[in-house]
Protein backbone atom coordinates (compact mmCIF):
# COMPACT_ATOMS: atom_id res chain seq x y z
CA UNK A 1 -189.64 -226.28 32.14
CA UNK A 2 -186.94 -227.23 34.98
CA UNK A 3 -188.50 -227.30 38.48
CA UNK A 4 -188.89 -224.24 40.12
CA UNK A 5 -186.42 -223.47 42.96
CA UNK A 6 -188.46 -222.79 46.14
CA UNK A 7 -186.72 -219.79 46.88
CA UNK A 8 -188.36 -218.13 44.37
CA UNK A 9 -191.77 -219.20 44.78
CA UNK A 10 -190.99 -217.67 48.75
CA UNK A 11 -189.84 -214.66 47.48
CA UNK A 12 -193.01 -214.24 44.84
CA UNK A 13 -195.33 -214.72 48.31
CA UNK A 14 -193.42 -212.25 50.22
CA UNK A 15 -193.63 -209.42 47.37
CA UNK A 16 -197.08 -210.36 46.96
CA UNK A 17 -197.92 -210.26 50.66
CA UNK A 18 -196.25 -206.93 51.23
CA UNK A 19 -196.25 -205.20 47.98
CA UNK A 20 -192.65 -204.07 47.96
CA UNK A 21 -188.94 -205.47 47.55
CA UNK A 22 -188.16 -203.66 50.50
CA UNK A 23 -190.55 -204.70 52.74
CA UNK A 24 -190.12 -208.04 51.50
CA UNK A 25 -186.14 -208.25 52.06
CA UNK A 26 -187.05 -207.48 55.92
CA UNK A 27 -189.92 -209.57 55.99
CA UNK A 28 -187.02 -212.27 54.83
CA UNK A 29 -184.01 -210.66 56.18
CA UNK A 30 -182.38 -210.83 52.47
CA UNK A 31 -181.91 -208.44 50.57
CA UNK A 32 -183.62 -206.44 48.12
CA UNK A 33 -181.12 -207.05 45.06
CA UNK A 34 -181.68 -211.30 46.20
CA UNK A 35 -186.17 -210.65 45.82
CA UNK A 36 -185.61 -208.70 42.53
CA UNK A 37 -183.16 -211.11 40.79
CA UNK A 38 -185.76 -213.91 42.11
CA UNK A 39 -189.10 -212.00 40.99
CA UNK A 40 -186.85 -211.81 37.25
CA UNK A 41 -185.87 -215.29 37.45
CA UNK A 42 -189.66 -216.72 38.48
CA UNK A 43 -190.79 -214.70 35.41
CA UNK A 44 -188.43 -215.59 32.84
CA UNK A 45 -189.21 -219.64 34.14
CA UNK A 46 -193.07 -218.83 33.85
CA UNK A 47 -192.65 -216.67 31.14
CA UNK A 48 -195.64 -214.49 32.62
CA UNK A 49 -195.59 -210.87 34.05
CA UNK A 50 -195.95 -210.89 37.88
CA UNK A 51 -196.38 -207.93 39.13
CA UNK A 52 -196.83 -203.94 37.80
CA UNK A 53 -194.15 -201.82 39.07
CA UNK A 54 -194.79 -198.45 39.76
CA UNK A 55 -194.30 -195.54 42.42
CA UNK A 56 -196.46 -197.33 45.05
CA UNK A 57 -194.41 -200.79 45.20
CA UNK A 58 -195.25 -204.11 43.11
CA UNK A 59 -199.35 -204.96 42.07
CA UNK A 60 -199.98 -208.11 40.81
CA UNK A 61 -201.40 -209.14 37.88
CA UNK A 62 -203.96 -211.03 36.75
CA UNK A 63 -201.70 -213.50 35.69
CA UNK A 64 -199.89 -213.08 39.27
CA UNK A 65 -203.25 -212.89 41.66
CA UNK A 66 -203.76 -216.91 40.20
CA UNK A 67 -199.96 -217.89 40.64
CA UNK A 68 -200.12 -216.27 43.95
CA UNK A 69 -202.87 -218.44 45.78
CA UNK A 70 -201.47 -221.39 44.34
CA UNK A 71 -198.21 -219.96 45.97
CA UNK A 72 -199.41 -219.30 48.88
CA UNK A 73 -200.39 -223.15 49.18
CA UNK A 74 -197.39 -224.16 48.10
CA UNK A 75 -195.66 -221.81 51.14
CA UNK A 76 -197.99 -223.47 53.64
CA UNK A 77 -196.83 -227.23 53.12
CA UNK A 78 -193.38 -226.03 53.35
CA UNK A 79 -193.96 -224.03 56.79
CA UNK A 80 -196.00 -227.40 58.20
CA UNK A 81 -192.90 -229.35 56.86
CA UNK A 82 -190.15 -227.20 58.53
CA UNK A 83 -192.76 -227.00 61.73
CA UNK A 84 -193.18 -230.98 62.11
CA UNK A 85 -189.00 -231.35 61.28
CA UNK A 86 -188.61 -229.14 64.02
CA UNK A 87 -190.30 -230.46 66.54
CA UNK A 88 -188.86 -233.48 66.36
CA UNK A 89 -185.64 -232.01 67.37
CA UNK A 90 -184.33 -233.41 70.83
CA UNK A 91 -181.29 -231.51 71.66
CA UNK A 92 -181.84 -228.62 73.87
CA UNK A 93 -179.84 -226.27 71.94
CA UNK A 94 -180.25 -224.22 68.41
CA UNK A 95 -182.23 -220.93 68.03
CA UNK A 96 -185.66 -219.93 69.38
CA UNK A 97 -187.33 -216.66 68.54
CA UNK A 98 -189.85 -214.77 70.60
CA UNK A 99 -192.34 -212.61 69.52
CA UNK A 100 -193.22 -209.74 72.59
CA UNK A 101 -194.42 -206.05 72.77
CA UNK A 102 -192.34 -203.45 72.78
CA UNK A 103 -192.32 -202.86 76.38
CA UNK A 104 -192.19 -206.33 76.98
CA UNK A 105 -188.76 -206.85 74.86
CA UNK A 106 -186.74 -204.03 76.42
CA UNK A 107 -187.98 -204.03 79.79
CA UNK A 108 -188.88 -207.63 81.09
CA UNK A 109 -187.52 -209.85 78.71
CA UNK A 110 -183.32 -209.51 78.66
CA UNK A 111 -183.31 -209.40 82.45
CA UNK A 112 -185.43 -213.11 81.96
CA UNK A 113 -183.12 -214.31 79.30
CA UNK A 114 -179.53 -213.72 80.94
CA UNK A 115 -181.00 -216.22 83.33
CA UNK A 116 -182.16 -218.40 80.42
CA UNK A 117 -178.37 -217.85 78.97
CA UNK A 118 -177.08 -219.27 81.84
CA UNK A 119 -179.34 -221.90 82.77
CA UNK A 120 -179.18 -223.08 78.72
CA UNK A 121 -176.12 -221.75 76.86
CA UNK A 122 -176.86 -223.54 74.14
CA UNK A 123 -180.44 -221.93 72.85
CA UNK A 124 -179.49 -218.54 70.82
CA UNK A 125 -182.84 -216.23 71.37
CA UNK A 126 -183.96 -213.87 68.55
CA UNK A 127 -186.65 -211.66 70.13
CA UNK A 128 -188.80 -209.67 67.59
CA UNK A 129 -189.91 -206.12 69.42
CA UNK A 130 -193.30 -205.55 68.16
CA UNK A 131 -196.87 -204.53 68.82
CA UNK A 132 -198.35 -206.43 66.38
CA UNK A 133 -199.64 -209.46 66.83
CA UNK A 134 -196.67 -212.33 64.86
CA UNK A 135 -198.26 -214.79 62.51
CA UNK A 136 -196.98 -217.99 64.34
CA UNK A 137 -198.36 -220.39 62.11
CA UNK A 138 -195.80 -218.48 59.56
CA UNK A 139 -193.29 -218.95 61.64
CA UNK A 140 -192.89 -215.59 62.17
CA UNK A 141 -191.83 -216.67 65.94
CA UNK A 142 -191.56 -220.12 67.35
CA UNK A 143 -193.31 -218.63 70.83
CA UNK A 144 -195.08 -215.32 70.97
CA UNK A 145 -195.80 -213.84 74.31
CA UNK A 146 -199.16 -212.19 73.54
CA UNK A 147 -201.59 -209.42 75.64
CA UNK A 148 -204.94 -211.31 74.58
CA UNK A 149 -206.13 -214.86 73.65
CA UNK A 150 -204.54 -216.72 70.51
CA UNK A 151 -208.13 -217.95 68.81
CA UNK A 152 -206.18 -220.12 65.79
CA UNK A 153 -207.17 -223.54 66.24
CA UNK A 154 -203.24 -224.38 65.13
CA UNK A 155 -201.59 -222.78 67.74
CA UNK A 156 -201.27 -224.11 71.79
CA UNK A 157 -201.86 -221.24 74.04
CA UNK A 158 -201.11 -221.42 77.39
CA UNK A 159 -201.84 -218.66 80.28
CA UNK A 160 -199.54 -217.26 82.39
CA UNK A 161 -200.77 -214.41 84.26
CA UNK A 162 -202.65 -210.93 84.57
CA UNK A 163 -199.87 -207.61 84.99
CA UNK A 164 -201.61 -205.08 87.16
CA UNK A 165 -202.05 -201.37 85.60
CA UNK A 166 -201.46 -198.01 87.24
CA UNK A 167 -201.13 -194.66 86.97
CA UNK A 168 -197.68 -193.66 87.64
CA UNK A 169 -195.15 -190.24 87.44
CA UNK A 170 -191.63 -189.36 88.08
CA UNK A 171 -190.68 -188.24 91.38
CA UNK A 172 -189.29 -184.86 89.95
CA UNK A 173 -192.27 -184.53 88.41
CA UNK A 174 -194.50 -185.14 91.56
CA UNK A 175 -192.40 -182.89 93.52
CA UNK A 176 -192.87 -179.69 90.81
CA UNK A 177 -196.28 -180.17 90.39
CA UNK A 178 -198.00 -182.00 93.50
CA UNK A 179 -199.67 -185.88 93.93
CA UNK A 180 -203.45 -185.82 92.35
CA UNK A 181 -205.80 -187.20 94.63
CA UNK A 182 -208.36 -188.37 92.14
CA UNK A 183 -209.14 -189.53 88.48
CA UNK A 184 -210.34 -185.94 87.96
CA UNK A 185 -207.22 -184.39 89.34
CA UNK A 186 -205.49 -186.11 86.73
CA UNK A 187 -206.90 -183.73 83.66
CA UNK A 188 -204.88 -180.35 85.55
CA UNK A 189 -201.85 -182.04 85.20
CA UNK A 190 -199.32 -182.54 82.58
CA UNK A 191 -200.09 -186.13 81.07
CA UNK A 192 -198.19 -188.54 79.12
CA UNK A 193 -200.34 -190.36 76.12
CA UNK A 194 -200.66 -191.70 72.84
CA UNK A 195 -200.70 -190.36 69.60
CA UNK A 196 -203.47 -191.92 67.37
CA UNK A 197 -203.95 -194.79 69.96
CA UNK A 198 -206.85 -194.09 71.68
CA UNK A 199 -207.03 -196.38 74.45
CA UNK A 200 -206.22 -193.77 77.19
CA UNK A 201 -208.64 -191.17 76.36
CA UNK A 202 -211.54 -193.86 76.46
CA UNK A 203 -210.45 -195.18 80.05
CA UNK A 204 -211.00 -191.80 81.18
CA UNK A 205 -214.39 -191.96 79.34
CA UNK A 206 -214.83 -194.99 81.55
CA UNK A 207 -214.04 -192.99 84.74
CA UNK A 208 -216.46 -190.26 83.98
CA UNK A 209 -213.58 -188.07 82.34
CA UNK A 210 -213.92 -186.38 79.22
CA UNK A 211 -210.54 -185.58 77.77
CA UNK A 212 -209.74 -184.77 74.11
CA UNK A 213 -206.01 -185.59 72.73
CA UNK A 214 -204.93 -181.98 73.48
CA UNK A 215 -204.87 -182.88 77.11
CA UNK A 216 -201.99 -184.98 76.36
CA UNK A 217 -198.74 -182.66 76.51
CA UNK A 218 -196.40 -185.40 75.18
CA UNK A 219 -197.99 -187.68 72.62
CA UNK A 220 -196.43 -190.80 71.53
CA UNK A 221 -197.68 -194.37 70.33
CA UNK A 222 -194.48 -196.18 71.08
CA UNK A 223 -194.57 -197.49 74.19
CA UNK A 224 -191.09 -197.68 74.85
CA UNK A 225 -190.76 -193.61 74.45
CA UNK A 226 -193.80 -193.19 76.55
CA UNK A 227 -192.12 -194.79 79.28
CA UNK A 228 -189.38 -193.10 79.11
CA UNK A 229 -191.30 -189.87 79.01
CA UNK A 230 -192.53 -190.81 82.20
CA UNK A 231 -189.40 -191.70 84.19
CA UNK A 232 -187.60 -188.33 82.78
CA UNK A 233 -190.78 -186.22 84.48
CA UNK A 234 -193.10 -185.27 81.27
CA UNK A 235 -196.15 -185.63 82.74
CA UNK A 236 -198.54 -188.87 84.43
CA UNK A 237 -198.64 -192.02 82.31
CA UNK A 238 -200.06 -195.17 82.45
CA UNK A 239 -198.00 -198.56 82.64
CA UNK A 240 -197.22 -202.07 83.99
CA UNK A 241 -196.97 -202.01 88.08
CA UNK A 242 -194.34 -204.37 88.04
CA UNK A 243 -192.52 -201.90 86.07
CA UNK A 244 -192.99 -198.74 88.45
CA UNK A 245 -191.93 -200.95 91.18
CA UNK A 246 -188.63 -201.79 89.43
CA UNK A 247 -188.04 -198.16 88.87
CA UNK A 248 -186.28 -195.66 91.92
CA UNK A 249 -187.16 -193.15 89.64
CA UNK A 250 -191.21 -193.59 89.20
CA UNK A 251 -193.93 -193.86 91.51
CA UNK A 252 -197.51 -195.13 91.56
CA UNK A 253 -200.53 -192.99 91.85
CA UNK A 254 -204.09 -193.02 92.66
CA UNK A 255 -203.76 -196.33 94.53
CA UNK A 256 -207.43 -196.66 94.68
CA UNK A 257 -208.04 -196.04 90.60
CA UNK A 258 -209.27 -199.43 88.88
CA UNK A 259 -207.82 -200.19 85.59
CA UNK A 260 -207.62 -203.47 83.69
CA UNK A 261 -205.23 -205.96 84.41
CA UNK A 262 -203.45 -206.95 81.43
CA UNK A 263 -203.56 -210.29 80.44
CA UNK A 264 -200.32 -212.56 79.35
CA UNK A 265 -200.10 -215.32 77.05
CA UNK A 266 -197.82 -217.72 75.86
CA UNK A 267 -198.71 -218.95 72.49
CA UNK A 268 -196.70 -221.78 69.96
CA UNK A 269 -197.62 -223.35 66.95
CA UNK A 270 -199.11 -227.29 68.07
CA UNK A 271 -197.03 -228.94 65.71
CA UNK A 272 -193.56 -227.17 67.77
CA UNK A 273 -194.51 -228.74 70.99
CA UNK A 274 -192.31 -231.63 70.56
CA UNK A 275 -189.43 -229.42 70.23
CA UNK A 276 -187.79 -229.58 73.50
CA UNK A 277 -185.68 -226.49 73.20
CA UNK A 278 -189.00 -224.92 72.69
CA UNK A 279 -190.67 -226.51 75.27
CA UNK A 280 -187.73 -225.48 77.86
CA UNK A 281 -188.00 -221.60 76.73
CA UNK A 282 -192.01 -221.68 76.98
CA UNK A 283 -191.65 -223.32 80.85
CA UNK A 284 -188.46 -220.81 81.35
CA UNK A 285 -190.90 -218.01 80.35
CA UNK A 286 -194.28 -218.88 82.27
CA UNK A 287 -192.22 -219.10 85.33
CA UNK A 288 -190.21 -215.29 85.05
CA UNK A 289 -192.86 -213.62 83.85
CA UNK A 290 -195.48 -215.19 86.67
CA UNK A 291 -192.29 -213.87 89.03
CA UNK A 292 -192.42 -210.07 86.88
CA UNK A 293 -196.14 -210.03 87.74
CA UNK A 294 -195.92 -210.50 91.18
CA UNK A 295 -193.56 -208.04 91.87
C-alpha cells in the first residue's frame, strides 16, 4: 500500500468528529463532494468500511472507531507541526483569525480592526462569530477572545479586563411605557430575553424575582438579535455598558442594580507566541478592548 495522503486522513477525523459531510466541509471550508471522494478514496486504500451511512449522517464502524483514534493522533502531530512552523514566522504580515462572541464580532471588534488595518496592512483578519468556546489547540483560531478562563495547560491566557453589565431600553420604549425604578418594576414591563438560555431568569432569582420564560415578550438566544430588539424598543434587555453608551438610541437603567461584570480574555495556543504577527494582534487587542471597557 502507497502512503496515505494526509488529506484524507483530515478529512476521515473531521467526518468522524462531526458525523456528517456537511458539517465536515464547513468545519474545513471544502466542500462536501472533496470529504466524500476522500472518505471513498481512504477506503478503497484501507480496503475497510468507515463509516455506516444512513438518514442521521455517517457512524463509524468498528473497523473505523480503531482507525479513528489512531487518526486523531496522527491529526495532533500535524496541528503541533503547523503550530511550531508558525510561530517561527517573523514578518508581521499573513493571516490571523480570531475567535469572539457574537456580540463581540459585530459590535466591538470591526471598529478595533479598521485601526488594526491601518496600523498593519499587511495582517488579513478572519474573525469566527461564535458563542462557543473555539478549540485553539485545533487551530480553530490562532487568538480567541474568551468570557471565562482558558484552563488547557497548552494554551497562554492573558487578562484583559471586566465589561460592566446593565439593564438597558430604547428611548421610544422608555417614553411609551415609563423608567422602572426597581428590580421588581422590571417584571410589569415588556422584557427582552432568551430563548432556552436561562441565564436571565436565574439573575432575577438572584434579586429575589421569580419570573418564568413567559415574562419574556421577545425571546431570542442570539445575542446579536437581542440587541437589536432592544435598540428598536421591544422591551428591557440586558447587555454590555460600553455598548449602551455607544448607542444614541439606548439607555441604561436601574443604575443602582448589581450584575456581574463580565470577564475578558485573550487566549493563544503557547507554541504561537513566537509568531510576531500574532503577538502584534494579541497586544493590538488587550489595548482596544481595555479602551471598549472603559467607555
Amino acid at each position: 500500500m502507497k502512503d496515505i495522503d494526509w488529506n484524507l486522513i483530515k478529512s476521515f477525523v473531521a467526518v468522524a468528529e462531526t458525523g456528517s459531510l456537511s458539517a465536515a466541509a464547513r468545519k474545513l471550508s471544502a466542500s462536501q463532494p472533496t470529504l466524500g471522494r476522500h472518505i471513498g478514496e481512504l477506503e478503497q486504500a484501507l480496503d475497510v468500511t468507515l463509516f455506516r451511512r444512513g438518514r442521521q449522517g455517517h457512524e463509524l464502524t468498528e473497523a473505523g472507531a480503531l482507525l479513528y483514534e489512531r487518526g486523531q493522533a496522527v491529526a495532533e502531530q500535524a496541528t503541533a507541526f503547523s503550530l511550531l512552523a508558525l510561530g517561527s514566522v517573523e514578518a508581521i504580515e499573513g493571516t490571523v483569525r480570531i475567535a469572539a462572541s457574537e456580540v463581540v464580532a459585530a459590535f466591538v471588534l470591526p471598529e478595533i480592526l479598521a485601526r488594526l488595518g491601518q496600523e498593519e496592512p499587511g495582517i488579513e483578519i478572519e474573525v469566527a462569530a461564535s458563542n462557543q468556546v473555539e478549540n485553539l489547540l485545533r487551530r480553530d483560531a490562532d487568538i480567541a477572545i474568551r468570557m471565562v478562563r482558558p484552563v488547557q495547560n497548552e494554551l497562554v491566557a492573558r487578562k484583559v479586563t471586566d465589561i460592566a453589565l446593565c439593564a438597558c431600553a430604547a428611548t421610544r420604549y422608555i417614553e411609551r411605557r415609563g423608567r422602572p425604578e426597581t428590580v421588581a418594576d422590571v417584571v410589569n414591563h415588556d422584557i427582552v430575553g432568551f430563548d432556552r438560555d436561562d441565564s436571565i431568569i436565574r439573575g432575577f432569582a438572584a434579586a429575589g424575582v421569580t419570573l418564568e420564560r413567559s415574562a419574556f415578550r421577545f425571546r431570542c438566544d442570539n445575542q446579536i438579535v437581542h440587541w437589536q430588539a432592544v435598540r428598536a424598543g421591544n422591551g428591557i434587555g440586558f447587555t454590555q455598558r460600553p455598548l449602551v453608551d455607544r448607542e444614541p438610541l439606548v439607555e441604561p437603567l436601574l443604575p443602582d442594580l448589581e450584575l456581574p461584570s463580565l470577564p475578558v480574555w485573550l487566549a493563544m495556543h503557547r507554541d504561537v507566541r513566537g509568531s510576531l504577527r500574532i503577538r502584534r494582534v494579541v497586544d493590538f487587542l488587550h489595548e482596544a478592548l481595555k479602551r471598549y471597557s472603559a467607555g
